[in-house]
C-alpha atoms as a PDB file:
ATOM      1  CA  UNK A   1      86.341  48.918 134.738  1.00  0.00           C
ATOM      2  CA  UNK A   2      84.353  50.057 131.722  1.00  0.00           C
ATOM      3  CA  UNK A   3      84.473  53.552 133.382  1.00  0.00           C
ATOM      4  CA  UNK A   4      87.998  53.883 134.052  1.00  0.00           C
ATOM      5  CA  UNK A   5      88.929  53.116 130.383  1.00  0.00           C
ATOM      6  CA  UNK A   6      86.455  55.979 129.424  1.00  0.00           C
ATOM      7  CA  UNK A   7      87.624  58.449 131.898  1.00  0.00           C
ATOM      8  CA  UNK A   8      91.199  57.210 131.094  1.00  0.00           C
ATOM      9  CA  UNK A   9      91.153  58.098 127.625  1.00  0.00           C
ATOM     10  CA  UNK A  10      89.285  61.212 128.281  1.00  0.00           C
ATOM     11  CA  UNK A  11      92.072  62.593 130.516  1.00  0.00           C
ATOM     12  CA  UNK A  12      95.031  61.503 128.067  1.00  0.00           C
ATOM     13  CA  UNK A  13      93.238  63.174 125.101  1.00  0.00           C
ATOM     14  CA  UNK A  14      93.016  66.102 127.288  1.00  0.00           C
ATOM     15  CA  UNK A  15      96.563  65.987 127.816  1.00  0.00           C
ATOM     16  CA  UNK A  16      97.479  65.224 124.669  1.00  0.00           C
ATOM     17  CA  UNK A  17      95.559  68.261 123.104  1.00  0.00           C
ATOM     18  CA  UNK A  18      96.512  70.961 125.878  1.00  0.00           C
ATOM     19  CA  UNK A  19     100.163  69.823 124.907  1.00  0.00           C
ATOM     20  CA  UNK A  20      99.252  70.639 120.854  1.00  0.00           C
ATOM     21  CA  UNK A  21      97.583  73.724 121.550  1.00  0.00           C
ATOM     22  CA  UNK A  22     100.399  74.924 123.885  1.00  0.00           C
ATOM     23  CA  UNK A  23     103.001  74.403 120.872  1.00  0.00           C
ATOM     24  CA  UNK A  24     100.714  75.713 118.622  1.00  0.00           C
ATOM     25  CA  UNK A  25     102.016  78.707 116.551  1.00  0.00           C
ATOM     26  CA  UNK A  26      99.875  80.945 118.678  1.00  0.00           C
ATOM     27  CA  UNK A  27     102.491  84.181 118.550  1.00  0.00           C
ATOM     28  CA  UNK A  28     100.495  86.718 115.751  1.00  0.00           C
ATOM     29  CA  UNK A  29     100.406  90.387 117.031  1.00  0.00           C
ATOM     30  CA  UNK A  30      99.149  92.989 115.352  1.00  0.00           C
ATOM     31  CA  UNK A  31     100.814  96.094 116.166  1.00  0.00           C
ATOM     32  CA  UNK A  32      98.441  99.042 115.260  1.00  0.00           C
ATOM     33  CA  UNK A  33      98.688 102.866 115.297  1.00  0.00           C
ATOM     34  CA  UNK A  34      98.142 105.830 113.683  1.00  0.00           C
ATOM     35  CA  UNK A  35     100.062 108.853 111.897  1.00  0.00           C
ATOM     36  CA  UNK A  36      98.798 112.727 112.160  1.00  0.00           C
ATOM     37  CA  UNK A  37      99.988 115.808 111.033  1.00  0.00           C
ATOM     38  CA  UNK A  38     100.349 118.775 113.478  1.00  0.00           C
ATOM     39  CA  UNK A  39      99.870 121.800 111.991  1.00  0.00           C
ATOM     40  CA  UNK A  40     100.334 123.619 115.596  1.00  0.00           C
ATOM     41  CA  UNK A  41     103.492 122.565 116.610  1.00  0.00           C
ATOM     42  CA  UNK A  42     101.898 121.075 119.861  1.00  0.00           C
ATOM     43  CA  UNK A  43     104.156 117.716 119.545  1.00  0.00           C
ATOM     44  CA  UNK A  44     100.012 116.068 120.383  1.00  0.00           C
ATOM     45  CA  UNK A  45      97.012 115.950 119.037  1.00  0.00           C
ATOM     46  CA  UNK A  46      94.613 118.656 118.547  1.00  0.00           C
ATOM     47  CA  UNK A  47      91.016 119.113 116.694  1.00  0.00           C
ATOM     48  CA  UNK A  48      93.242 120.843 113.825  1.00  0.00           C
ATOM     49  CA  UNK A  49      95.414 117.651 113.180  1.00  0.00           C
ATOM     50  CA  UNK A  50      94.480 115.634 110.578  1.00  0.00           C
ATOM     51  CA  UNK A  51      95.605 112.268 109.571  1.00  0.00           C
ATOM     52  CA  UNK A  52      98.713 111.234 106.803  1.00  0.00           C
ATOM     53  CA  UNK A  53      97.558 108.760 104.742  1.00  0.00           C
ATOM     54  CA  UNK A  54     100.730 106.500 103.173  1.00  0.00           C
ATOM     55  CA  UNK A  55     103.296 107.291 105.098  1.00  0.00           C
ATOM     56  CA  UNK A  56     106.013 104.631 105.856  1.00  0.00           C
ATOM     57  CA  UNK A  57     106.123 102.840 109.085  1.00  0.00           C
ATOM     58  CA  UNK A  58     108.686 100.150 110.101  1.00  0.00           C
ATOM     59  CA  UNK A  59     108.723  98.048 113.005  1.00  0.00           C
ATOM     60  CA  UNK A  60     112.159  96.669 113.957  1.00  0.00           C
ATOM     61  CA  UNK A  61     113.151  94.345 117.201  1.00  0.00           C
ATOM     62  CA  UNK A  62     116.650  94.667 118.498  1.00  0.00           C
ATOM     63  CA  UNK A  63     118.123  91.793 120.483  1.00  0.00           C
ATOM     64  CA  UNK A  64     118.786  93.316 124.367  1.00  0.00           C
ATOM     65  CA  UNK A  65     122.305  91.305 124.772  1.00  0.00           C
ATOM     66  CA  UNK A  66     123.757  91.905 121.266  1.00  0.00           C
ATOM     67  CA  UNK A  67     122.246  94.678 119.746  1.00  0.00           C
ATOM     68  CA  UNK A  68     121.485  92.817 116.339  1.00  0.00           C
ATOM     69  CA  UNK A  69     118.528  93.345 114.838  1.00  0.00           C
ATOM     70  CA  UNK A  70     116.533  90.488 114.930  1.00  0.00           C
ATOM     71  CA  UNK A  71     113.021  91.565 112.870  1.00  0.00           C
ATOM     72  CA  UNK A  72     111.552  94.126 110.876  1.00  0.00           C
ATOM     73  CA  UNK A  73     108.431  94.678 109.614  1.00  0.00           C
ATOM     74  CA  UNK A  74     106.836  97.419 107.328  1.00  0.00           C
ATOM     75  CA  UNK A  75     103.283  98.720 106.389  1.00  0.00           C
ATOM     76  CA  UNK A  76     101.475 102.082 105.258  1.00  0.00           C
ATOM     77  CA  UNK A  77      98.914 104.382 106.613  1.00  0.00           C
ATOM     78  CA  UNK A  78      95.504 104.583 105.225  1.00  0.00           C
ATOM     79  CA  UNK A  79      93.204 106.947 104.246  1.00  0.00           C
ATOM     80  CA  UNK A  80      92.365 107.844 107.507  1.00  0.00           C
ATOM     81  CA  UNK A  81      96.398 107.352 109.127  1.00  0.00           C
ATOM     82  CA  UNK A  82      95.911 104.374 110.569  1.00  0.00           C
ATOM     83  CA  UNK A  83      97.806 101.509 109.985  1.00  0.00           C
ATOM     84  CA  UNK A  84      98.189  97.512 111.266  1.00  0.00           C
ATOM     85  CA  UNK A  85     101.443  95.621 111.059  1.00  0.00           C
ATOM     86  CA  UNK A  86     101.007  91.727 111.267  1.00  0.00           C
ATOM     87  CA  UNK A  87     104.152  90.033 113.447  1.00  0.00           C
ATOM     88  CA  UNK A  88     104.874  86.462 113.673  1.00  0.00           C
ATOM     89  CA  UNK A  89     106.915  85.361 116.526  1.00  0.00           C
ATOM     90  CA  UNK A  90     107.467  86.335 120.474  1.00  0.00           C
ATOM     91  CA  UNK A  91     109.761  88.991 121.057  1.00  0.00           C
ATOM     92  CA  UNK A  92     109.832  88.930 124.584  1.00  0.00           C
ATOM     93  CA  UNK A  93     113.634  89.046 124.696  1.00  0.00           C
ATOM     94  CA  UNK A  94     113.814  92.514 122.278  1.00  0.00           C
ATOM     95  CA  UNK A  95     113.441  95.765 122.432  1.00  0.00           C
ATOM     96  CA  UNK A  96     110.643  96.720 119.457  1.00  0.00           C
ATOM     97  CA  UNK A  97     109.766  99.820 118.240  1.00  0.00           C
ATOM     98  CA  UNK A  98     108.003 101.519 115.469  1.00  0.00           C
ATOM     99  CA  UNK A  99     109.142 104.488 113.677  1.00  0.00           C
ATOM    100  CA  UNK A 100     107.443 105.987 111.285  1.00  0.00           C
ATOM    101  CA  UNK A 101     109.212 107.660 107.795  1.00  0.00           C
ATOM    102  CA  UNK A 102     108.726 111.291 107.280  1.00  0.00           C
ATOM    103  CA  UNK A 103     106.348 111.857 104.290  1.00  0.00           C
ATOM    104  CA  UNK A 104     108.309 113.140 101.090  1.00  0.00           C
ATOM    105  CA  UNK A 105     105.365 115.059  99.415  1.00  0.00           C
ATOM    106  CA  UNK A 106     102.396 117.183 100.945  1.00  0.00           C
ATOM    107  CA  UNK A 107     103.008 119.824 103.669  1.00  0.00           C
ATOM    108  CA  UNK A 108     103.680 117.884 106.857  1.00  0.00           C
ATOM    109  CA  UNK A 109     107.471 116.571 106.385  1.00  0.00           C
ATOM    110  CA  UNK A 110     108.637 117.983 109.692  1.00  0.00           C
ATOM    111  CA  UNK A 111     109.674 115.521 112.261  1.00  0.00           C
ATOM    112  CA  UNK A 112     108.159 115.652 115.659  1.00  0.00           C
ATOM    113  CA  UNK A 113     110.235 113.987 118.976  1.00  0.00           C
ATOM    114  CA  UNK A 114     107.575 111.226 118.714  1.00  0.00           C
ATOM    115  CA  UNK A 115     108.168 109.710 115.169  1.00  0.00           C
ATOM    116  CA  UNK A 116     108.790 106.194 116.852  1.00  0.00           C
ATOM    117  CA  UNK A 117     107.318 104.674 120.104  1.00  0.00           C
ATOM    118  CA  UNK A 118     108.247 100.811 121.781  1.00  0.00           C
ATOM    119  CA  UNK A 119     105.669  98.048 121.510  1.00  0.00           C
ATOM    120  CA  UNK A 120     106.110  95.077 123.592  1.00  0.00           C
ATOM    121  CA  UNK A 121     105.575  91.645 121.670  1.00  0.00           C
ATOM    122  CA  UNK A 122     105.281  89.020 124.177  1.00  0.00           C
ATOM    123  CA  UNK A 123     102.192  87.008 125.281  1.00  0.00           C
ATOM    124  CA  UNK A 124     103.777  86.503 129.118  1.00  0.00           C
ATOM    125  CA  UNK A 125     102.760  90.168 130.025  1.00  0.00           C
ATOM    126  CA  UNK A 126      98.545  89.691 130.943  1.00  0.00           C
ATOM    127  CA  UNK A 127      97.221  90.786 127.443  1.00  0.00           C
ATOM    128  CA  UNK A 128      95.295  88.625 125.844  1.00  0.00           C
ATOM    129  CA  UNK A 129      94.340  90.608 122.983  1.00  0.00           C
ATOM    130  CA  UNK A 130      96.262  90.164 119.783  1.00  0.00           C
ATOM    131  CA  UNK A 131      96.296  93.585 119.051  1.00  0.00           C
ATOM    132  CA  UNK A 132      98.984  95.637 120.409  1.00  0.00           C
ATOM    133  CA  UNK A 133      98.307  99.778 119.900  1.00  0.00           C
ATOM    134  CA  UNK A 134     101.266 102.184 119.490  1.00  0.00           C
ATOM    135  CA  UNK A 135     100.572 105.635 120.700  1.00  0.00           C
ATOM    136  CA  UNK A 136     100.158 108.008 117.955  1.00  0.00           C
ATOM    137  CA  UNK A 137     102.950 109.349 115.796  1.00  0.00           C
ATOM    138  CA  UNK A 138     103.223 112.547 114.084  1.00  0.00           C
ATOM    139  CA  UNK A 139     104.640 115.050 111.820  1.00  0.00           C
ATOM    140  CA  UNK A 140     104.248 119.225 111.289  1.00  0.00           C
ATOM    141  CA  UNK A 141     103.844 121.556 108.894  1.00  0.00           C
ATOM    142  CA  UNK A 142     106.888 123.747 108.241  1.00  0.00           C
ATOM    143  CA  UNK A 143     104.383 126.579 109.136  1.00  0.00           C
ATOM    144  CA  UNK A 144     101.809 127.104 111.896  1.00  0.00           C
ATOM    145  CA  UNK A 145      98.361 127.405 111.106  1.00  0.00           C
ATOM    146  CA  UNK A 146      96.728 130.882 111.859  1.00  0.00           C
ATOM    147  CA  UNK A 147      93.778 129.282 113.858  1.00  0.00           C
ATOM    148  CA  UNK A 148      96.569 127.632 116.406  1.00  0.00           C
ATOM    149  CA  UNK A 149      96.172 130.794 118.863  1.00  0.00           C
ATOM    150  CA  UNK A 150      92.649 130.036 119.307  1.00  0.00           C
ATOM    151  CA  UNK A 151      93.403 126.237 119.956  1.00  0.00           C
ATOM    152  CA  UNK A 152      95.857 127.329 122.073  1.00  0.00           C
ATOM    153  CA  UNK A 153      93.698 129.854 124.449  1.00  0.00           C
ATOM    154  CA  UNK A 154      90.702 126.566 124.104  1.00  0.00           C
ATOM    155  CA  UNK A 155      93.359 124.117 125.442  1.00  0.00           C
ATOM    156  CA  UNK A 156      94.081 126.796 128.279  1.00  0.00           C
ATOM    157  CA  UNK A 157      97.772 126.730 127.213  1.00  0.00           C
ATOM    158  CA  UNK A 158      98.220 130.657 126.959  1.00  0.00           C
ATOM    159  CA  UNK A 159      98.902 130.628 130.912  1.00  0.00           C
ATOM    160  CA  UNK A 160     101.871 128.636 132.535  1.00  0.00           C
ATOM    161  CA  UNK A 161     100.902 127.596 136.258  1.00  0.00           C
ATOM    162  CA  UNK A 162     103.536 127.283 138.685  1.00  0.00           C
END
C-alpha cells in the first residue's frame, strides 16, 4: 500500500510539472543575421564585401487573415554586421520578416533586391534551437570596385553556360 502512495504521488507530480512546464513562457527566439556591403554589384556575397556595422534592422509580423501588423521589433548591426533580435511570443499564425534600413552615411546606401528576408517564429516546425538565422542582407556602393573583374573571372562568371 506504502508503494502505491509513493508511486502515486510520483506520477501526479509528474503530471503536475509537465502541465507547468508546457504553459511555461517558453516562446523566446532570437532572430539573427547579418548586413554586408557589395561593392560588386553581385546582389551575394563575395571576398570583397565587407560588413555594415549600425545599420537599422526591423523585424515586423503581419497577421495572414487581416493584414494588421501584429509585432515589431528593432536592433543594430555590430562591428562586424551582425546583429540578434530577441522576440517574445509564437508567431506561427504571421508572416515575419526582417528588413533592414539603408545606411544614411558611408558609401554603401544602395539597396540590393534582398534588403528583407521571412523568418518563421513558431516552435511547431522541428527546430529546437532558439536561434532562428536570416540569410544575409545587403547593400552596394554607388560605384563598382576596380578589382570586381578579377572576382568576377575567379567566380567563373565571365562565361554564361547554356
Amino acid at each position: 500500500m506504502e508503494k502505491s502512495l509513493v508511486v502515486a504521488l510520483f506520477v501526479s507530480a509528474f503530471c503536475f510539472s509537465s502541465t507547468f512546464a508546457r504553459n511555461a513562457p517558453l516562446d523566446k527566439f532570437f532572430v539573427e543575421g547579418k548586413i554586408y556591403c557589395d561593392p560588386c554589384h553581385f546582389a551575394f556575397e563575395s571576398r570583397l564585401s565587407f560588413p555594415l556595422p549600425g545599420v537599422k534592422v526591423s523585424l515586423q509580423c503581419v497577421n495572414e487573415v487581416n493584414g494588421t501588423m501584429t509585432y515589431v521589433k528593432e536592433g543594430k548591426t555590430d562591428a562586424n554586421g551582425m546583429y540578434s533580435v530577441p522576440v517574445h511570443g509564437d508567431h506561427e499564425e504571421e508572416i515575419c520578416v526582417v528588413v533592414a534600413e539603408s545606411p544614411r552615411e558611408g558609401q554603401c546606401r544602395e539597396t540590393m533586391p534582398n534588403r528583407s528576408d521571412r523568418i518563421v517564429l513558431t516552435r511547431n516546425m522541428g527546430v529546437s534551437s532558439l536561434a532562428r538565422f536570416v540569410n544575409p542582407l545587403g547593400f552596394m556602393t554607388q560605384t563598382i570596385d576596380a578589382q570586381c573583374n578579377l572576382v568576377f573571372k575567379e567566380l567563373g562568371l565571365d562565361k554564361l553556360d547554356d
